[in-house]
PDBML (XML) file of the C-alpha atoms, coordinates in Angstrom:
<?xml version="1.0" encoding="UTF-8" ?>
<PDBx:datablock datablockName="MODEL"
   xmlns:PDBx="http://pdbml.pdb.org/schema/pdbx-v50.xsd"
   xmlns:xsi="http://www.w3.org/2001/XMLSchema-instance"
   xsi:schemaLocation="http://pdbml.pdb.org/schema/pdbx-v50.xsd pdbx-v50.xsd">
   <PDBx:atom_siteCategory>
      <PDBx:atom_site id="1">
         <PDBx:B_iso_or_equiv>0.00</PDBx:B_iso_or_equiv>
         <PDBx:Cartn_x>0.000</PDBx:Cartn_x>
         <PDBx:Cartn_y>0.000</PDBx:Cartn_y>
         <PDBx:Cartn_z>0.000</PDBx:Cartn_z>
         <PDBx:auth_asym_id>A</PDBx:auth_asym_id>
         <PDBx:auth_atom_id>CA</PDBx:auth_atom_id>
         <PDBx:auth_comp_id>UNK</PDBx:auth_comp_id>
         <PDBx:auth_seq_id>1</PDBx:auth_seq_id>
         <PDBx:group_PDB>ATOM</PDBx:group_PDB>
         <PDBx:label_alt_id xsi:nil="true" />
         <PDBx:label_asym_id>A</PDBx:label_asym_id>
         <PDBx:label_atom_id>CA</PDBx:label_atom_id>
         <PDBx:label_comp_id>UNK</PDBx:label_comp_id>
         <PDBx:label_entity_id>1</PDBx:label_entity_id>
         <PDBx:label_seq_id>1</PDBx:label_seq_id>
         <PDBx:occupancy>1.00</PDBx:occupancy>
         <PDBx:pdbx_PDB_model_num>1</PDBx:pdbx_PDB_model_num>
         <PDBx:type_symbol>C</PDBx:type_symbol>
      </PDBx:atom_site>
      <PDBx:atom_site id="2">
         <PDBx:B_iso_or_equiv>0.00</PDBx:B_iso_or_equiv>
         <PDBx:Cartn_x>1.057</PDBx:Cartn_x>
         <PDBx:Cartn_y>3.816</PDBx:Cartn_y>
         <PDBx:Cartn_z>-1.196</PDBx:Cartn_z>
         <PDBx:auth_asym_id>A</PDBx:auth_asym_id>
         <PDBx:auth_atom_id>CA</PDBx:auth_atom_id>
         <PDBx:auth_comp_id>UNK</PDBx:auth_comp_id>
         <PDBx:auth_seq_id>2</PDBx:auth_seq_id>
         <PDBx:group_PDB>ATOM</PDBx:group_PDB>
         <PDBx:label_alt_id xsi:nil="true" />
         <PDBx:label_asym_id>A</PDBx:label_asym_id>
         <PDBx:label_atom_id>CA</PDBx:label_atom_id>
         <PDBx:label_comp_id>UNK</PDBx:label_comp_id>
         <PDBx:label_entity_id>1</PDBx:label_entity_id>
         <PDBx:label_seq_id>2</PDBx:label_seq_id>
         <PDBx:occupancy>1.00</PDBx:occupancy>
         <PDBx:pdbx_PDB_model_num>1</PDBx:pdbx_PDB_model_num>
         <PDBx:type_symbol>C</PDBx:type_symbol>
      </PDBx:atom_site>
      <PDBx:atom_site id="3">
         <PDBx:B_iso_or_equiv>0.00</PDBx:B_iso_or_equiv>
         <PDBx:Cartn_x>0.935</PDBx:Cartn_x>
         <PDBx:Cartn_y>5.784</PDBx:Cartn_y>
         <PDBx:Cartn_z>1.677</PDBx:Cartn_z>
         <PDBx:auth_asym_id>A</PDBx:auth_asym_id>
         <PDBx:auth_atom_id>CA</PDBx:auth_atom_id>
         <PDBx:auth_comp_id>UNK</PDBx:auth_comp_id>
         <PDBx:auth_seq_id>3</PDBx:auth_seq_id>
         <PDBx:group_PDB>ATOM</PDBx:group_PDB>
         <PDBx:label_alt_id xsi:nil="true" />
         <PDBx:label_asym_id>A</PDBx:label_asym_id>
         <PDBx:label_atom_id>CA</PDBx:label_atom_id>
         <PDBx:label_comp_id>UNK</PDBx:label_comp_id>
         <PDBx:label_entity_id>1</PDBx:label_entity_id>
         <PDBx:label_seq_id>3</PDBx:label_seq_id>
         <PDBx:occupancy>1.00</PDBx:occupancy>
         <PDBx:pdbx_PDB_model_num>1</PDBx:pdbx_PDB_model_num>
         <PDBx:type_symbol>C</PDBx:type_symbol>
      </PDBx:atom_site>
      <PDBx:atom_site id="4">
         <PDBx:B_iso_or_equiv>0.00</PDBx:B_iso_or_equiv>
         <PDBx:Cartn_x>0.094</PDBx:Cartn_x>
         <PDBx:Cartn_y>9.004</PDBx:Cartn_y>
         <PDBx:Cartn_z>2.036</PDBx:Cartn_z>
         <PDBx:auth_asym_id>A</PDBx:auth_asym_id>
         <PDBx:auth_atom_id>CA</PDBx:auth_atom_id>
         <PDBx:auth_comp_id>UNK</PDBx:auth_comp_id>
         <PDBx:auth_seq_id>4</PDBx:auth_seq_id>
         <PDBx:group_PDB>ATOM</PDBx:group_PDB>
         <PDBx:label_alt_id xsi:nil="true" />
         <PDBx:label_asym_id>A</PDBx:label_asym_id>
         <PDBx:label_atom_id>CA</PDBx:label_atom_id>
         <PDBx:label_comp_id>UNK</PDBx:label_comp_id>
         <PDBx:label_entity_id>1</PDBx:label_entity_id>
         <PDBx:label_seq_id>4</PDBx:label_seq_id>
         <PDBx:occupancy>1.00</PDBx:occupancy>
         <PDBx:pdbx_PDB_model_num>1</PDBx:pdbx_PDB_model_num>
         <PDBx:type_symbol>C</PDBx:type_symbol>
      </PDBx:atom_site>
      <PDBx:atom_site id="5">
         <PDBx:B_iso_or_equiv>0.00</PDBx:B_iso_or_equiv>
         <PDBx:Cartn_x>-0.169</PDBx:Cartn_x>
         <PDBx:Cartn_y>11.462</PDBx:Cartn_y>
         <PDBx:Cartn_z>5.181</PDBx:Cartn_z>
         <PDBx:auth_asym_id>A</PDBx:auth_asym_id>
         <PDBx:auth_atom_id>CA</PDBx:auth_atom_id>
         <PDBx:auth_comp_id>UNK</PDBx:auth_comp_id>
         <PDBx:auth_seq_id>5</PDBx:auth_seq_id>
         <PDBx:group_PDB>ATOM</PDBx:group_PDB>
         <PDBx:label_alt_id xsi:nil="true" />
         <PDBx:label_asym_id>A</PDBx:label_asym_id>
         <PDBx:label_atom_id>CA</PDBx:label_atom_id>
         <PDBx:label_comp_id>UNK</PDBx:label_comp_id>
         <PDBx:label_entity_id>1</PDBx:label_entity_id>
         <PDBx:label_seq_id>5</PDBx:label_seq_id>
         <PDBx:occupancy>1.00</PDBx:occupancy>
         <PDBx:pdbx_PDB_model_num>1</PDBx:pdbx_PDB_model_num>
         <PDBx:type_symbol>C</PDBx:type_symbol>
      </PDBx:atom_site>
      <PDBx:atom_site id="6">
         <PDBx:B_iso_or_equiv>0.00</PDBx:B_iso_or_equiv>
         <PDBx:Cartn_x>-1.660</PDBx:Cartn_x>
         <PDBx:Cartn_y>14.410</PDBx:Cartn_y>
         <PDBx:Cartn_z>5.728</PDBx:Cartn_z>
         <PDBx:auth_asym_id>A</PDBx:auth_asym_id>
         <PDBx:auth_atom_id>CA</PDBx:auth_atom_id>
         <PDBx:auth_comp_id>UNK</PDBx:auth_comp_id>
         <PDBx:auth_seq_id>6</PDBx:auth_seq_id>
         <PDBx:group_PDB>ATOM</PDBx:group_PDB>
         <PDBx:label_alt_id xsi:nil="true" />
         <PDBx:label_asym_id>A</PDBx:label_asym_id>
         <PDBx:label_atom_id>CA</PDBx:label_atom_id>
         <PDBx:label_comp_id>UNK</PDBx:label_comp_id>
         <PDBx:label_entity_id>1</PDBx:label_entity_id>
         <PDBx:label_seq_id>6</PDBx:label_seq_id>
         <PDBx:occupancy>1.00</PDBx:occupancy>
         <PDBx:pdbx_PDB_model_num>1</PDBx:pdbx_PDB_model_num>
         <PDBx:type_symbol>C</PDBx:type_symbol>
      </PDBx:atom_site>
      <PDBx:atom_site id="7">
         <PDBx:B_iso_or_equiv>0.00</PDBx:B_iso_or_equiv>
         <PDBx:Cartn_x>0.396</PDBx:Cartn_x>
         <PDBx:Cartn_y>15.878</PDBx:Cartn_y>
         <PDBx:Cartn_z>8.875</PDBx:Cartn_z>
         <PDBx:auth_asym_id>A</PDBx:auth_asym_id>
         <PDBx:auth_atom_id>CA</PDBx:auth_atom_id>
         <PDBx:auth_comp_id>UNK</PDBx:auth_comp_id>
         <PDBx:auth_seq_id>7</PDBx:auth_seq_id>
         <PDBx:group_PDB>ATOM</PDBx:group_PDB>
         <PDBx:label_alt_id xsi:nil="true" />
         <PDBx:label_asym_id>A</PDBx:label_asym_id>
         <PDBx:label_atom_id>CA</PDBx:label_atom_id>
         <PDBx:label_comp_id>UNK</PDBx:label_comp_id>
         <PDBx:label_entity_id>1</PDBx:label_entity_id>
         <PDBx:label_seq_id>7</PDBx:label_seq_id>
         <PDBx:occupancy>1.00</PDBx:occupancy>
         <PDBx:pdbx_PDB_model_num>1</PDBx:pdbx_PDB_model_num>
         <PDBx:type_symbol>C</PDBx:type_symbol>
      </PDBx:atom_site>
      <PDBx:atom_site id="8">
         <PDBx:B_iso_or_equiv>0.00</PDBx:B_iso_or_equiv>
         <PDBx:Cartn_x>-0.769</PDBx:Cartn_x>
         <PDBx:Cartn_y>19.073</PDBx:Cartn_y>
         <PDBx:Cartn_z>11.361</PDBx:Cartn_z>
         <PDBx:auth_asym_id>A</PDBx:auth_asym_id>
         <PDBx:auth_atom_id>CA</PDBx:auth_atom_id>
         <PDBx:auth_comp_id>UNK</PDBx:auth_comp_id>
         <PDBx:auth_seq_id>8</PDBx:auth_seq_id>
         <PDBx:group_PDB>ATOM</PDBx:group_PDB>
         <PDBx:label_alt_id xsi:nil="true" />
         <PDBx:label_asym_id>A</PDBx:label_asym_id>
         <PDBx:label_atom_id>CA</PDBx:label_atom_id>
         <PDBx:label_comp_id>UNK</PDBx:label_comp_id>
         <PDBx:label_entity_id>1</PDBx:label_entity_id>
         <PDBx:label_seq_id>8</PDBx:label_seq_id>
         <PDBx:occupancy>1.00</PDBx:occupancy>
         <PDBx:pdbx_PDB_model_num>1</PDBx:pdbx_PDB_model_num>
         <PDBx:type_symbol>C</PDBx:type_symbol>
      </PDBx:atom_site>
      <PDBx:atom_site id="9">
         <PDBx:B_iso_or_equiv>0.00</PDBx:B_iso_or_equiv>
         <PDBx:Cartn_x>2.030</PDBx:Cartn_x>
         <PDBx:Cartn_y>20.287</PDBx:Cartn_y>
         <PDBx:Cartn_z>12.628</PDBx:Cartn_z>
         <PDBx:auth_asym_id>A</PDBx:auth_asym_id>
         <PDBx:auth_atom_id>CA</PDBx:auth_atom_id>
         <PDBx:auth_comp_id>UNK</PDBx:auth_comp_id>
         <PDBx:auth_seq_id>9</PDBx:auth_seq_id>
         <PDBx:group_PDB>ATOM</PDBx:group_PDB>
         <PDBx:label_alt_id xsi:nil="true" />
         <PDBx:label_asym_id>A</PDBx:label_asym_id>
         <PDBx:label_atom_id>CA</PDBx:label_atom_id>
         <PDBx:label_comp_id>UNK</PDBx:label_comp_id>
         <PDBx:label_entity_id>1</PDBx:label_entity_id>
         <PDBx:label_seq_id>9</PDBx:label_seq_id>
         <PDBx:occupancy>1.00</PDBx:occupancy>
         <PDBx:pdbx_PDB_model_num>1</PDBx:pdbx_PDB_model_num>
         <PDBx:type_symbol>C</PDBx:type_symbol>
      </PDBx:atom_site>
      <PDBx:atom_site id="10">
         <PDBx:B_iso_or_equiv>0.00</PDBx:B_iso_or_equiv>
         <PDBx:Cartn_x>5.455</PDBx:Cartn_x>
         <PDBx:Cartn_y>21.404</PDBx:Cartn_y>
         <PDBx:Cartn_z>12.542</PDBx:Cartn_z>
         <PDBx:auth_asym_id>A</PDBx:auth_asym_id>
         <PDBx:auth_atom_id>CA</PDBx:auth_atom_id>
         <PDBx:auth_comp_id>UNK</PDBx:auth_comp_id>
         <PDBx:auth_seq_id>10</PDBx:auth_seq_id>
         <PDBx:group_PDB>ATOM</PDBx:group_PDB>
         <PDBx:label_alt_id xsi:nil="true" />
         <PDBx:label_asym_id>A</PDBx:label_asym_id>
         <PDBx:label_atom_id>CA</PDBx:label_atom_id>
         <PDBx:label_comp_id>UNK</PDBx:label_comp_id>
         <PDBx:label_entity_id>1</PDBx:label_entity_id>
         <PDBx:label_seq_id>10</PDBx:label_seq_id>
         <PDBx:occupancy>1.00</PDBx:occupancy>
         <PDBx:pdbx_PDB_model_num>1</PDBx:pdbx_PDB_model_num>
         <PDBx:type_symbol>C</PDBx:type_symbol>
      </PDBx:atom_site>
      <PDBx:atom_site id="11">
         <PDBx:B_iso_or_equiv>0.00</PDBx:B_iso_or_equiv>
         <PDBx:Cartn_x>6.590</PDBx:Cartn_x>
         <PDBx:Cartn_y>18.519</PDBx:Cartn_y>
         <PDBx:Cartn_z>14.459</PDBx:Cartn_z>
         <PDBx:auth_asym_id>A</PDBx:auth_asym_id>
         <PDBx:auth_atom_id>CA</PDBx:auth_atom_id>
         <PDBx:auth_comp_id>UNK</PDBx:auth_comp_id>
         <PDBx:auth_seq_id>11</PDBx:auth_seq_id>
         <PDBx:group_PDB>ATOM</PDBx:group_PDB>
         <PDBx:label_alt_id xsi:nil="true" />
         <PDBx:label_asym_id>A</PDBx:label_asym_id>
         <PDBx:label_atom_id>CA</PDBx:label_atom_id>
         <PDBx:label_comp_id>UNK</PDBx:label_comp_id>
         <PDBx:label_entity_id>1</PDBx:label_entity_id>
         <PDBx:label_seq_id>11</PDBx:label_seq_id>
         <PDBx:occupancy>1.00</PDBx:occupancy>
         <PDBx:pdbx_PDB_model_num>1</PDBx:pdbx_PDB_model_num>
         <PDBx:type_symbol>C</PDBx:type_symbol>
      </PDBx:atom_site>
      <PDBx:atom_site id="12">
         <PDBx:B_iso_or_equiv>0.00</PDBx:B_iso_or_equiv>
         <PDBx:Cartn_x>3.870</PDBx:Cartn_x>
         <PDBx:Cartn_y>15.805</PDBx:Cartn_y>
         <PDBx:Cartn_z>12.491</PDBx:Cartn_z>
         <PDBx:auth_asym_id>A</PDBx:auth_asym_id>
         <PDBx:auth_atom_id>CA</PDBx:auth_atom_id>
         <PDBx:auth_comp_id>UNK</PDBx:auth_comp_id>
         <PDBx:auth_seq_id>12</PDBx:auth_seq_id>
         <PDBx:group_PDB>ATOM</PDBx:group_PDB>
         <PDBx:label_alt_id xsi:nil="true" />
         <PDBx:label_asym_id>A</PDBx:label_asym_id>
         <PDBx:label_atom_id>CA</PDBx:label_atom_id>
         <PDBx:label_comp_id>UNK</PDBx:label_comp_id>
         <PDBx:label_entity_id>1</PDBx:label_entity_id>
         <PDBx:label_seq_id>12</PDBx:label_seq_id>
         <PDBx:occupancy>1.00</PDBx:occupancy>
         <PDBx:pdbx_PDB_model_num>1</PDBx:pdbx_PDB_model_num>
         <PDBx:type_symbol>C</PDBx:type_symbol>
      </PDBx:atom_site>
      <PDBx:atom_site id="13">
         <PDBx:B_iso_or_equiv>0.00</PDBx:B_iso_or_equiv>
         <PDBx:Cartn_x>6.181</PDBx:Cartn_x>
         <PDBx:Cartn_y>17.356</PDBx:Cartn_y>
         <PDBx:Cartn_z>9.433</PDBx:Cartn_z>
         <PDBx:auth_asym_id>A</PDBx:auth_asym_id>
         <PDBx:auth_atom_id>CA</PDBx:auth_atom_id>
         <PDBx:auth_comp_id>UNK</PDBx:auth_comp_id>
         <PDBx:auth_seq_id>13</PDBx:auth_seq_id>
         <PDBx:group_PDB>ATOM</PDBx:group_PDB>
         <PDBx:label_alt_id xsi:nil="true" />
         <PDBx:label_asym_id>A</PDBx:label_asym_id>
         <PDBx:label_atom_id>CA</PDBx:label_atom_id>
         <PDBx:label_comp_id>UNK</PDBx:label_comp_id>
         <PDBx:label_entity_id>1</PDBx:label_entity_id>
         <PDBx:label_seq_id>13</PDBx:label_seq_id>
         <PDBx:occupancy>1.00</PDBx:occupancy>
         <PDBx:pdbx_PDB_model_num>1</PDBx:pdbx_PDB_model_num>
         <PDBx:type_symbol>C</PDBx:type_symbol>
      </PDBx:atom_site>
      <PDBx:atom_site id="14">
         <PDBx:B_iso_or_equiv>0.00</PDBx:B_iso_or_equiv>
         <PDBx:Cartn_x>9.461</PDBx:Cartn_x>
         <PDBx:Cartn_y>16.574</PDBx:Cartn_y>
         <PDBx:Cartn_z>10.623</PDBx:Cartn_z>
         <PDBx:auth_asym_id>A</PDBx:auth_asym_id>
         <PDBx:auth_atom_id>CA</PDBx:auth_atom_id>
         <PDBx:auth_comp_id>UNK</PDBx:auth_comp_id>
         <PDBx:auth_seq_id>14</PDBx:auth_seq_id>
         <PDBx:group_PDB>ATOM</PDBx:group_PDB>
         <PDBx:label_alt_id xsi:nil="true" />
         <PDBx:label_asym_id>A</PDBx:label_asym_id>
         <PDBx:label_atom_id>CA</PDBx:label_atom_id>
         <PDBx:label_comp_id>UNK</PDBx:label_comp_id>
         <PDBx:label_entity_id>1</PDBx:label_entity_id>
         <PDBx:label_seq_id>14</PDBx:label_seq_id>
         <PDBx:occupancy>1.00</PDBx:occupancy>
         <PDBx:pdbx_PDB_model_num>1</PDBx:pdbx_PDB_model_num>
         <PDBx:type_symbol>C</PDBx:type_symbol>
      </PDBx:atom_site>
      <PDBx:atom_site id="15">
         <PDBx:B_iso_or_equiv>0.00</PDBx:B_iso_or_equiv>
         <PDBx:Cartn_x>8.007</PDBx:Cartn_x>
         <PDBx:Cartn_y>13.244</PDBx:Cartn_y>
         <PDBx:Cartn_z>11.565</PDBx:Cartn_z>
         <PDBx:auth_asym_id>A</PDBx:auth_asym_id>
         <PDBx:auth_atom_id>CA</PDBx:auth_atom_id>
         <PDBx:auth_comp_id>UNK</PDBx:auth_comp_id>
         <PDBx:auth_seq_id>15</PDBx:auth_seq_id>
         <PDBx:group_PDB>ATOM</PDBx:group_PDB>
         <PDBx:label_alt_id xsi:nil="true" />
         <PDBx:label_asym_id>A</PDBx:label_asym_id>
         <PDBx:label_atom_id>CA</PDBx:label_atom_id>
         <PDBx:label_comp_id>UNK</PDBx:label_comp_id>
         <PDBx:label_entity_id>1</PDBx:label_entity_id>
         <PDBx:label_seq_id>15</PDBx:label_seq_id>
         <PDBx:occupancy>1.00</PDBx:occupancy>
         <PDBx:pdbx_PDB_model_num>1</PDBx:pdbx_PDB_model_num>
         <PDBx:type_symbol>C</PDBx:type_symbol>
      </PDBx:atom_site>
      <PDBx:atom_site id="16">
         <PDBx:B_iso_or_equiv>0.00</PDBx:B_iso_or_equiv>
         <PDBx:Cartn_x>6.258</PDBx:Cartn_x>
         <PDBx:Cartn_y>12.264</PDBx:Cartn_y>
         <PDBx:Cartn_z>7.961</PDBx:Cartn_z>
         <PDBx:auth_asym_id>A</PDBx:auth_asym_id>
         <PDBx:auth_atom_id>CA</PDBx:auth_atom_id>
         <PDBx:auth_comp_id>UNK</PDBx:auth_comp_id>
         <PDBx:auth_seq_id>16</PDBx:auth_seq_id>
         <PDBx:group_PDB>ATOM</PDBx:group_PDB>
         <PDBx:label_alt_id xsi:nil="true" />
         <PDBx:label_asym_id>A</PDBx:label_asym_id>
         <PDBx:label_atom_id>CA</PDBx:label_atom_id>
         <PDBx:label_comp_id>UNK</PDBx:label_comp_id>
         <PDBx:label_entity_id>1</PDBx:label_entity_id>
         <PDBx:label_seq_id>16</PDBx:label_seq_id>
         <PDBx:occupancy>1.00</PDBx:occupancy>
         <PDBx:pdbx_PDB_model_num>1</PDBx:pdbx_PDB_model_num>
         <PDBx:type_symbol>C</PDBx:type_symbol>
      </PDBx:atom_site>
      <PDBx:atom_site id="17">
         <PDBx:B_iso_or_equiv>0.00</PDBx:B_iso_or_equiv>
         <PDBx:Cartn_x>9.700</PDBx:Cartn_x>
         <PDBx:Cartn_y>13.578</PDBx:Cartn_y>
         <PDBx:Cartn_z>6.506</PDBx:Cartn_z>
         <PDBx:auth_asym_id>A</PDBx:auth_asym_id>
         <PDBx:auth_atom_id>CA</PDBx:auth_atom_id>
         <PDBx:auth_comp_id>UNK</PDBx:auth_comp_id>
         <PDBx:auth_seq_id>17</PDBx:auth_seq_id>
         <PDBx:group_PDB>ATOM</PDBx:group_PDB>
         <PDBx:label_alt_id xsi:nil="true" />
         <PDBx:label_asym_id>A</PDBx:label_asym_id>
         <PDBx:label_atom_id>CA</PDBx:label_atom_id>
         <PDBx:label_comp_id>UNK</PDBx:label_comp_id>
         <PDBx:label_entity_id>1</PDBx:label_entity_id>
         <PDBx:label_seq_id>17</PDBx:label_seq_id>
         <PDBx:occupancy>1.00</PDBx:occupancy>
         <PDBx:pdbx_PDB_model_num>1</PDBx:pdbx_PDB_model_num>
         <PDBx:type_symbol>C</PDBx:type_symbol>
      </PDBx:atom_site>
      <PDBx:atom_site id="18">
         <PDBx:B_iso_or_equiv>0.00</PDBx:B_iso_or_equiv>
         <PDBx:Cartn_x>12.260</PDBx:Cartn_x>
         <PDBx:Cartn_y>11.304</PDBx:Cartn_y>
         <PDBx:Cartn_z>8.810</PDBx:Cartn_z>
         <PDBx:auth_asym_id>A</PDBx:auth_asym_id>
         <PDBx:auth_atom_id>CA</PDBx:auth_atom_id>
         <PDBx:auth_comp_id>UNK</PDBx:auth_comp_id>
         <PDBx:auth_seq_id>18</PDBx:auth_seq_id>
         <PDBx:group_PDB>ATOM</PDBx:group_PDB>
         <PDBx:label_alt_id xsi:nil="true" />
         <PDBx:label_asym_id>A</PDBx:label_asym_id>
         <PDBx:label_atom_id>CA</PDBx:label_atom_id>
         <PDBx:label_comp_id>UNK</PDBx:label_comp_id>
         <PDBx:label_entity_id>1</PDBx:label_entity_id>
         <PDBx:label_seq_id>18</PDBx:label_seq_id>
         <PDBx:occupancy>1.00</PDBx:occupancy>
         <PDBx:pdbx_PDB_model_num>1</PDBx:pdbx_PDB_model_num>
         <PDBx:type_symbol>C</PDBx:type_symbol>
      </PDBx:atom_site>
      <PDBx:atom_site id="19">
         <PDBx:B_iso_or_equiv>0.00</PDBx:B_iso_or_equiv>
         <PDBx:Cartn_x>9.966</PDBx:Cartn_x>
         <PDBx:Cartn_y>8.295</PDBx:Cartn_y>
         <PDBx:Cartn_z>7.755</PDBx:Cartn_z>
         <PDBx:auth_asym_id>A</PDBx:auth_asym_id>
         <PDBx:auth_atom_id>CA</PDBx:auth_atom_id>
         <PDBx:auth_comp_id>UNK</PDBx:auth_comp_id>
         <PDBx:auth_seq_id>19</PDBx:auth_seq_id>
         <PDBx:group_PDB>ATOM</PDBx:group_PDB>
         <PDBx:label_alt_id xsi:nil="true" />
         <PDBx:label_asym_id>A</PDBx:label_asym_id>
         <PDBx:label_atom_id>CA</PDBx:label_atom_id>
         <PDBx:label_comp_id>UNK</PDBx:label_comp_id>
         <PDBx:label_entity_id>1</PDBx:label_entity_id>
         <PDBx:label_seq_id>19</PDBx:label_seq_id>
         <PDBx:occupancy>1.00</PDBx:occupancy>
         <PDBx:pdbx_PDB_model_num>1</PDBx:pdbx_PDB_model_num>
         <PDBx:type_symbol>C</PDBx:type_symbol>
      </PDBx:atom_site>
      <PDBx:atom_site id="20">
         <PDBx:B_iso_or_equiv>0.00</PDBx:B_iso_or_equiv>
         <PDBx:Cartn_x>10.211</PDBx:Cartn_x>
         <PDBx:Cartn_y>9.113</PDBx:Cartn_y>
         <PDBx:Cartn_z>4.388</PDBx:Cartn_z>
         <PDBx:auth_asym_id>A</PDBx:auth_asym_id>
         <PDBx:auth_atom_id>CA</PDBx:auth_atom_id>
         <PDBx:auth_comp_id>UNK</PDBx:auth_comp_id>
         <PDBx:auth_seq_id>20</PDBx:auth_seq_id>
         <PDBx:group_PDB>ATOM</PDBx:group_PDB>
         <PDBx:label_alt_id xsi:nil="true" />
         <PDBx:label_asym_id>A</PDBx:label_asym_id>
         <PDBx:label_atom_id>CA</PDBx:label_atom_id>
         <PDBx:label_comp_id>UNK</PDBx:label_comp_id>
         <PDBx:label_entity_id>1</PDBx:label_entity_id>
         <PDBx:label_seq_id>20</PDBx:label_seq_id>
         <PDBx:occupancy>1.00</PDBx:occupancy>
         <PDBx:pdbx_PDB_model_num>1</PDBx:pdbx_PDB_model_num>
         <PDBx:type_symbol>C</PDBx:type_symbol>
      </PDBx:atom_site>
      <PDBx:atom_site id="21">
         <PDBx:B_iso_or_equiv>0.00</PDBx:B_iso_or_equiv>
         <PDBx:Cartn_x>6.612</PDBx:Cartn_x>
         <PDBx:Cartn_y>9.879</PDBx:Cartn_y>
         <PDBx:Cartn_z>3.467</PDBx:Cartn_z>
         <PDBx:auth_asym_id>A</PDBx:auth_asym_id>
         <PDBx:auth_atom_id>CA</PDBx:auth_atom_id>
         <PDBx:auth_comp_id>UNK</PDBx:auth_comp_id>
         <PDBx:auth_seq_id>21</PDBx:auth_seq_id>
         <PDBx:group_PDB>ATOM</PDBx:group_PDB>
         <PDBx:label_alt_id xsi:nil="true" />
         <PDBx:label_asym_id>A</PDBx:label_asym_id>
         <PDBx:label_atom_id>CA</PDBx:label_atom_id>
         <PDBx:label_comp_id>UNK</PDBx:label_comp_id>
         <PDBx:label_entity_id>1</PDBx:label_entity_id>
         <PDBx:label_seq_id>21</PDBx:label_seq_id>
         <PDBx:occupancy>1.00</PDBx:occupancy>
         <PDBx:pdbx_PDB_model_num>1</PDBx:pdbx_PDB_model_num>
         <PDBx:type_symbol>C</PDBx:type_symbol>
      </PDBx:atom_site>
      <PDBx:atom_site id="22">
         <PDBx:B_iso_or_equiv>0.00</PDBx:B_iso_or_equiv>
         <PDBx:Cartn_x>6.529</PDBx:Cartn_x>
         <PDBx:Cartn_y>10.946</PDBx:Cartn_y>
         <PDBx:Cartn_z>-0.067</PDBx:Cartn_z>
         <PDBx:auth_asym_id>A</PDBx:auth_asym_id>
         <PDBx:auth_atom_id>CA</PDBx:auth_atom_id>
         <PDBx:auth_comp_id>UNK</PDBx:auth_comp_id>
         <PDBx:auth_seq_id>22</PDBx:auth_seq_id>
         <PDBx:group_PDB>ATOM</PDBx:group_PDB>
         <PDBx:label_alt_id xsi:nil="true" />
         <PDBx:label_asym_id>A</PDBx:label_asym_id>
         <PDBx:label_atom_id>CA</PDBx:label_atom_id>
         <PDBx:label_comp_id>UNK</PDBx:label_comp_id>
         <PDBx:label_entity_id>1</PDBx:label_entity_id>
         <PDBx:label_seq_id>22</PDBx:label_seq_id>
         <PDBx:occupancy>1.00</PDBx:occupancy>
         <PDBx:pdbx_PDB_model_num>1</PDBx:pdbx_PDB_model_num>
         <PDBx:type_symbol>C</PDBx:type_symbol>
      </PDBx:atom_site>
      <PDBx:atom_site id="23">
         <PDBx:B_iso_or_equiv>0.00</PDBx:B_iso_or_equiv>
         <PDBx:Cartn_x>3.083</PDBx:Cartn_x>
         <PDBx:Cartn_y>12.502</PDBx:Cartn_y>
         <PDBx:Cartn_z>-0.594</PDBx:Cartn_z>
         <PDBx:auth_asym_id>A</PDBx:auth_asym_id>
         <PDBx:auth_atom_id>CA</PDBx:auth_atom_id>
         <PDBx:auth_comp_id>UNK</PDBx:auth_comp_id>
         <PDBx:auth_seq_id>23</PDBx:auth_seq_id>
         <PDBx:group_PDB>ATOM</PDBx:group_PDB>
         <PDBx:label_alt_id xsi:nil="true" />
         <PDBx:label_asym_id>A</PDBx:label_asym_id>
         <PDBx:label_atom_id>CA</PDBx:label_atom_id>
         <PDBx:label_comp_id>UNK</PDBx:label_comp_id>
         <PDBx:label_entity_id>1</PDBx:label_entity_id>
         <PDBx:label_seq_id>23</PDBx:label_seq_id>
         <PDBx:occupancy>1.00</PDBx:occupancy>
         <PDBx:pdbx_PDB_model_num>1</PDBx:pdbx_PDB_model_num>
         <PDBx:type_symbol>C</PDBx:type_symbol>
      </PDBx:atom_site>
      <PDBx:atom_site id="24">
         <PDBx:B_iso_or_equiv>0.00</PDBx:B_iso_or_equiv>
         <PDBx:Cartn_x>1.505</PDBx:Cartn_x>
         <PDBx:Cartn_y>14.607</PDBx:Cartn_y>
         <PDBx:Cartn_z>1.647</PDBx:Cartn_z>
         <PDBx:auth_asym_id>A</PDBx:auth_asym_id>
         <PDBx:auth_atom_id>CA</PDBx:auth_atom_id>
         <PDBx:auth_comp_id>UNK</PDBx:auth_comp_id>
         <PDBx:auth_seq_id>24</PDBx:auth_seq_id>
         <PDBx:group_PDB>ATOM</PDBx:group_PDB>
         <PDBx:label_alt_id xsi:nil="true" />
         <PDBx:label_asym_id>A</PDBx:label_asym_id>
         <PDBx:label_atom_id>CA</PDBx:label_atom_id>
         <PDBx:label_comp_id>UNK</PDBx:label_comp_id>
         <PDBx:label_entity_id>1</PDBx:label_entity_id>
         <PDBx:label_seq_id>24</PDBx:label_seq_id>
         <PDBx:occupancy>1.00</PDBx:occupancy>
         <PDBx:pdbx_PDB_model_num>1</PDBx:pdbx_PDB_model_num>
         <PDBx:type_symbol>C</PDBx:type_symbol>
      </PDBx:atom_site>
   </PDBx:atom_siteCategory>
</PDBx:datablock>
């Protein structure tokens, strides 16, 4: 499964980014 993450906060951003999330 694709994932994809929709993140809100500053820290939910640094978060989706260290796990690699690609789409937001």
């Amino acid at each position: 499964l694709d994932i994809i993450v929709s993140p809100f906060s500053d820290y939910a951003v640094d978060i989706c980014e260290a796990l690699k999330i690609r789409t937001i």
